[in-house]
C-alpha atoms as a PDB file:
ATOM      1  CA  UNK A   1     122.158 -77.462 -12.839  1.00  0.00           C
ATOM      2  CA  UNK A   2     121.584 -74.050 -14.302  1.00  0.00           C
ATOM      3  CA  UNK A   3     124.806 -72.704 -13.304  1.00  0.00           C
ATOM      4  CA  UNK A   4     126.405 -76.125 -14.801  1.00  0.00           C
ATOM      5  CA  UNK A   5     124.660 -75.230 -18.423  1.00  0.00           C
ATOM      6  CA  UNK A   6     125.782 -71.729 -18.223  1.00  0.00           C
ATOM      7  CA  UNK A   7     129.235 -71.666 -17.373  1.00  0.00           C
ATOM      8  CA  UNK A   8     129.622 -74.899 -20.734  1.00  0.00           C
ATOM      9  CA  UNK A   9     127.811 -72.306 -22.752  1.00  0.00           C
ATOM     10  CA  UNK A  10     130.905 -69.859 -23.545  1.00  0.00           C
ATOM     11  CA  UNK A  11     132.970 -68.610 -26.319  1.00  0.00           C
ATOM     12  CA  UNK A  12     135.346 -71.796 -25.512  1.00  0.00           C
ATOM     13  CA  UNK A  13     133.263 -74.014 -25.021  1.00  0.00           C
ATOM     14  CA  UNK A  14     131.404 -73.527 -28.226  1.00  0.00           C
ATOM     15  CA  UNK A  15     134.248 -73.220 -30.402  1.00  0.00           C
ATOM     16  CA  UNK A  16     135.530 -76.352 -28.719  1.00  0.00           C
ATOM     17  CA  UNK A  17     132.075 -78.320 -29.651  1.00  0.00           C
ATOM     18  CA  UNK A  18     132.208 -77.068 -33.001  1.00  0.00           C
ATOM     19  CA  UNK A  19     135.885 -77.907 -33.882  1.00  0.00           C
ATOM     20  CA  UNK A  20     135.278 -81.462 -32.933  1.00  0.00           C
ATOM     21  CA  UNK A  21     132.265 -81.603 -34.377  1.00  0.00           C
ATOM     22  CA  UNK A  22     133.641 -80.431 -37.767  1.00  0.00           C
ATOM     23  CA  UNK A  23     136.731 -82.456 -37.354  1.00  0.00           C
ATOM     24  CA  UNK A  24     135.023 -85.950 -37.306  1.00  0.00           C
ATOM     25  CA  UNK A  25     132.674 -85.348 -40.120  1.00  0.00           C
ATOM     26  CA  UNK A  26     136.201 -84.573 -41.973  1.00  0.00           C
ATOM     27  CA  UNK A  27     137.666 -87.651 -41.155  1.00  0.00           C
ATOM     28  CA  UNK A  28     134.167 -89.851 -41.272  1.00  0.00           C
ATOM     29  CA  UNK A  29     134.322 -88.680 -45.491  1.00  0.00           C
ATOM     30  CA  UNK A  30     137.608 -88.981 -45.468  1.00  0.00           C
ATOM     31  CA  UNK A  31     138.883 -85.536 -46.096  1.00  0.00           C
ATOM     32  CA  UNK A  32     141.022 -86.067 -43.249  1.00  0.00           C
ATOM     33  CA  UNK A  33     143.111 -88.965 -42.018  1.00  0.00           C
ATOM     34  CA  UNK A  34     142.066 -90.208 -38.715  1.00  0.00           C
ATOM     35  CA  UNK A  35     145.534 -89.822 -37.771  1.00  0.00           C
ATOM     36  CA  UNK A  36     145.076 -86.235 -38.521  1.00  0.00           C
ATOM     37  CA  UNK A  37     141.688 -86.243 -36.825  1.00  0.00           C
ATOM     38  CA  UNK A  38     143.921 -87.467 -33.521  1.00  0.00           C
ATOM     39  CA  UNK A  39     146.208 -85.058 -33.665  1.00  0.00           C
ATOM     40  CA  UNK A  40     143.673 -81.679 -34.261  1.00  0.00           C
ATOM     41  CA  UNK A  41     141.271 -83.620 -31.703  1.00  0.00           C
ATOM     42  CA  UNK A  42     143.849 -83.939 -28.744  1.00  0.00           C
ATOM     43  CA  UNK A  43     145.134 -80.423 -29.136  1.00  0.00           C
ATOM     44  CA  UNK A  44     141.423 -79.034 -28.842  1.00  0.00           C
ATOM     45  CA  UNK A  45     140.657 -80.667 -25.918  1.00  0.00           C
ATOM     46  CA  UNK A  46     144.032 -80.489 -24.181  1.00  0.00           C
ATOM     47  CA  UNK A  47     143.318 -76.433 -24.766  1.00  0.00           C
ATOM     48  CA  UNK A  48     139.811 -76.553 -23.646  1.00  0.00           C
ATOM     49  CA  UNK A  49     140.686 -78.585 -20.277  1.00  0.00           C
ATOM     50  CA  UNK A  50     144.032 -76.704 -19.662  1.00  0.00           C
ATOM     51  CA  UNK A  51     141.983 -73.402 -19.792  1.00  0.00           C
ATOM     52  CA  UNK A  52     139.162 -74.388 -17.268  1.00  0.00           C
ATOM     53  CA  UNK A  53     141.916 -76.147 -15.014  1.00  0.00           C
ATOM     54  CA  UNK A  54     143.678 -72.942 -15.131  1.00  0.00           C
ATOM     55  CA  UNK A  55     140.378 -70.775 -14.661  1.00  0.00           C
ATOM     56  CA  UNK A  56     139.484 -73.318 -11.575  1.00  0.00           C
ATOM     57  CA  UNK A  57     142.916 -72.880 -10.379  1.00  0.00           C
ATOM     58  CA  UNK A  58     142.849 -68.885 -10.484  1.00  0.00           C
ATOM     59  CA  UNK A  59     139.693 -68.878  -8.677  1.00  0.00           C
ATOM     60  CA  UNK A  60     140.597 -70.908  -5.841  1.00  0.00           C
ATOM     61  CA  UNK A  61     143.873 -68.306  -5.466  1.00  0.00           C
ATOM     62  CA  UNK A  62     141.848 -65.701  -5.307  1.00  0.00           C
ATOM     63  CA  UNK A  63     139.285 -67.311  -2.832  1.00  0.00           C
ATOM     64  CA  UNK A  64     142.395 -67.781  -0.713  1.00  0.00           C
ATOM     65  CA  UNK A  65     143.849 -64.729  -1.171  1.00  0.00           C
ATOM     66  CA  UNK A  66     140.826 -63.148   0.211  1.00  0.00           C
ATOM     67  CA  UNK A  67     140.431 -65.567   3.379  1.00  0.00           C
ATOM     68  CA  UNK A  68     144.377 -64.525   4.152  1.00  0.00           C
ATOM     69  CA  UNK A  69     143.325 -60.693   4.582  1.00  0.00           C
ATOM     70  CA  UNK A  70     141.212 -61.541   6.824  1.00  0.00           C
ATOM     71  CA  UNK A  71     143.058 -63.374   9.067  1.00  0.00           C
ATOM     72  CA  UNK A  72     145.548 -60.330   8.782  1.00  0.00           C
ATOM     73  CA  UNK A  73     143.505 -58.061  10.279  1.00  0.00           C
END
């Protein structure tokens, strides 16, 4: 669980939190549309998931990438 709270408590992460976070108390006092709201929102969280798919991703390559030298040897 420790691990969990660690790796959600980055630069991304945060930024991600606070975005939303700012973004609906815009559009609950109506500074901005909720269409607007929609818009901001799903491009924040299509970043924030595309980057830790991508992070996952580059980790499992590189997990693999080591397991093939072995077997090279």
């Amino acid at each position: 669980m420790g691990k969990k709270l660690t790796k959600l408590i980055d630069v991304k992460s945060i930024v991600t939190f606070i975005l939303t976070g700012v973004f609906a108390y815009l559009s609950v006092t109506g500074v901005v549309s909720g269409q607007e709201f929609l818009s901001v929102f799903i491009m924040i969280i299509s970043f924030y998931f595309g980057t830790q798919t991508g992070k996952r991703e580059a980790e499992e390559n590189k997990k693999e990438d080591g397991a093939d030298e072995g077997n090279d040897r």
